[in-house]
Protein backbone atom coordinates (compact mmCIF):
# COMPACT_ATOMS: atom_id res chain seq x y z
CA UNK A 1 0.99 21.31 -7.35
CA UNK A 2 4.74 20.36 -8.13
CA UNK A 3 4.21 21.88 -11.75
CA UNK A 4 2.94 25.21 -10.62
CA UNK A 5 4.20 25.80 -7.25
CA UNK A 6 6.97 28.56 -7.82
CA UNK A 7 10.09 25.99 -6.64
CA UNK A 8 12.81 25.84 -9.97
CA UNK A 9 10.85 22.47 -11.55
CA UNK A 10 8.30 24.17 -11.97
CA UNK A 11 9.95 26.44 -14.60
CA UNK A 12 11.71 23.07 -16.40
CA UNK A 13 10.82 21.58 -19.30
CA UNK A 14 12.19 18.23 -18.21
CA UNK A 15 10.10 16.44 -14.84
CA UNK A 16 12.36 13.89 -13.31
CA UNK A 17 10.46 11.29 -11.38
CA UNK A 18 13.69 9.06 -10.56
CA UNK A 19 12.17 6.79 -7.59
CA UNK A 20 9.58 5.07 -9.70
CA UNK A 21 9.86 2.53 -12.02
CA UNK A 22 8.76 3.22 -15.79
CA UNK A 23 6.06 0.53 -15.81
CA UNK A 24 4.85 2.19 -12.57
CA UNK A 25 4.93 5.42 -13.45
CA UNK A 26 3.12 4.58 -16.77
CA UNK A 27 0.52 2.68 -15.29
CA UNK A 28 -0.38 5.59 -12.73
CA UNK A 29 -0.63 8.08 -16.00
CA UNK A 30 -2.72 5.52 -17.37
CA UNK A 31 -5.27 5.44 -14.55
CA UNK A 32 -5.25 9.36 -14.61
CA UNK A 33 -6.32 9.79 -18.07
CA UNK A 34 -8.43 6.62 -18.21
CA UNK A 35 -9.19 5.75 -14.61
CA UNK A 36 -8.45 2.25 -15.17
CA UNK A 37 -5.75 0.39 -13.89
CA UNK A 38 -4.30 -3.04 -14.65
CA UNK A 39 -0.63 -3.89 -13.17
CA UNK A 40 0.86 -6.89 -11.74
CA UNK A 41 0.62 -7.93 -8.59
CA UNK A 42 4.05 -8.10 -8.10
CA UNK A 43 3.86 -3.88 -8.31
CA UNK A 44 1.08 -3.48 -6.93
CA UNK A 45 2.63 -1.95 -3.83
CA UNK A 46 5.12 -0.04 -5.58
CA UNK A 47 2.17 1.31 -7.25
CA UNK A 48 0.09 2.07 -4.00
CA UNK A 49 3.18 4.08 -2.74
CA UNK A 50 3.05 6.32 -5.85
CA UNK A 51 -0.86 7.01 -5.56
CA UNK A 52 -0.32 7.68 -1.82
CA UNK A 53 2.68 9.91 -2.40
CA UNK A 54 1.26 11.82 -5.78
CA UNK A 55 -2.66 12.03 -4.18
CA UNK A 56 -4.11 9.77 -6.05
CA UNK A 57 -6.88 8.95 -3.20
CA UNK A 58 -9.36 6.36 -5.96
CA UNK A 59 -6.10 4.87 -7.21
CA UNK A 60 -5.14 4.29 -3.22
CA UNK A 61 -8.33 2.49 -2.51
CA UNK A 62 -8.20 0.38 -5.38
CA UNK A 63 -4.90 -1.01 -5.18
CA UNK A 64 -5.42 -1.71 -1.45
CA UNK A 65 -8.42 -3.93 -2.73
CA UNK A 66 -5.84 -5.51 -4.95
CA UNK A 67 -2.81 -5.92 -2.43
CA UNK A 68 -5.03 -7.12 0.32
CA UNK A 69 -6.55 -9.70 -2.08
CA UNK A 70 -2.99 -11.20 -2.21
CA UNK A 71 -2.77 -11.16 1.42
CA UNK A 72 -2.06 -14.78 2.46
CA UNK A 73 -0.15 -16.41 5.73
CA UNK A 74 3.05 -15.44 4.92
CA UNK A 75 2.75 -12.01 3.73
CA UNK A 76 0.21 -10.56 5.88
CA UNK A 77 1.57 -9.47 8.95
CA UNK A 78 4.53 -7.55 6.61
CA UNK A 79 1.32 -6.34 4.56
CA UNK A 80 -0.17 -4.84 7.87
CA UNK A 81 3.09 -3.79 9.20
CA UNK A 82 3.73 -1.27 5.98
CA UNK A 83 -0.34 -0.83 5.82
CA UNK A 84 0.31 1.14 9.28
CA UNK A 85 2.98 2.77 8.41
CA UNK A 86 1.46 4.69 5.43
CA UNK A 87 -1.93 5.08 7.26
CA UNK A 88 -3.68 2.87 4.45
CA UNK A 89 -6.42 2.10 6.47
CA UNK A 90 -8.88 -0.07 4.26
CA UNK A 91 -5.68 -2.51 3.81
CA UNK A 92 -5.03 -2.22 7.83
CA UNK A 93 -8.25 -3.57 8.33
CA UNK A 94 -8.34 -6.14 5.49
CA UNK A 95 -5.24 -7.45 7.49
CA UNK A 96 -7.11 -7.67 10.66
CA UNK A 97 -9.96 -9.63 9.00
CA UNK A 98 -7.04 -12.01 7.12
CA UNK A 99 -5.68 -12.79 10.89
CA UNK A 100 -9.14 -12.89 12.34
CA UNK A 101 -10.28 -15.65 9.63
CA UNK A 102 -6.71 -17.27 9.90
CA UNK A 103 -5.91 -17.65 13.71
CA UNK A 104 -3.03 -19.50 13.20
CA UNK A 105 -1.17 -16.61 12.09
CA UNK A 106 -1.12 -15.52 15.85
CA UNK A 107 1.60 -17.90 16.40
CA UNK A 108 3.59 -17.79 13.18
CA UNK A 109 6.86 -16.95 12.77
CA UNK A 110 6.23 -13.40 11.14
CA UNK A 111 4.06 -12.58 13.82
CA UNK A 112 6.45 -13.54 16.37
CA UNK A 113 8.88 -11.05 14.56
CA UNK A 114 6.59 -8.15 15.18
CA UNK A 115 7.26 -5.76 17.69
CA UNK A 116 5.38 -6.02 21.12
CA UNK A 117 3.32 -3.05 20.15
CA UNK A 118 2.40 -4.27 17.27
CA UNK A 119 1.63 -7.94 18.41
CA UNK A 120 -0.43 -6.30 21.29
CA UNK A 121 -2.19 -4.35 18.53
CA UNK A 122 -3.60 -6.89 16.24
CA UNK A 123 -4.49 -9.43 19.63
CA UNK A 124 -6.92 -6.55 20.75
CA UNK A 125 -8.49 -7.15 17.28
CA UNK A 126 -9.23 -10.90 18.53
CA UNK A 127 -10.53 -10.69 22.23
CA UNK A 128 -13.84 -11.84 21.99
């Protein structure tokens, strides 16, 4: 939409995409043409931004898959917290079940450093 819209890039010959990384940026081109993807985890969220921000809606899904398969004690309630912010909702809920399956995390130290709202969020998840 960017390339045809009317607005003055889309009469450039140069597309500047200055917020991504290159290895990002290549590896969402790659799943475009070949509708594969293979990154490491370590970008996988920097990844999941771009296919959220450019529309990539398959792309999205899979990399939530990925991300919340690296969901573990530590990282999940941050995991959840940016989940909700960009309305990934298969990841929200992969959260949820992490917690649910891992009660402890209810009195961790990242969940303690959520926000009320949020805290009273995920502990309507786990009333029986």
């Amino acid at each position: 939409a960017l390339l045809t819209s009317g607005m003055s890039d889309a009469n450039d010959k140069l597309f500047r995409i200055e917020d991504v990384s290159y290895v990002v940026f290549l590896a969402a081109l790659h799943f475009m043409y070949c509708g594969k993807v293979s990154i490491a985890d370590s970008l996988s969220w920097e990844l999941l931004i771009v296919a959220n921000r450019y529309g990539l809606q398959v792309l999205e899904q899979l990399l939530c898959i990925q991300v919340g398969d690296l969901l573990d004690e530590e990282n999940c309630c941050d995991i959840w917290t940016n989940a909700i912010s960009f309305r990934f909702l298969l990841l929200c809920q992969m959260c949820v079940d992490f917690i649910l399956r891992n009660p402890k995390i209810l009195s961790s130290r990242q969940f303690e450093d959520l926000s009320e709202e949020q805290k009273s969020i995920i502990k309507s998840y786990c009333k029986p």
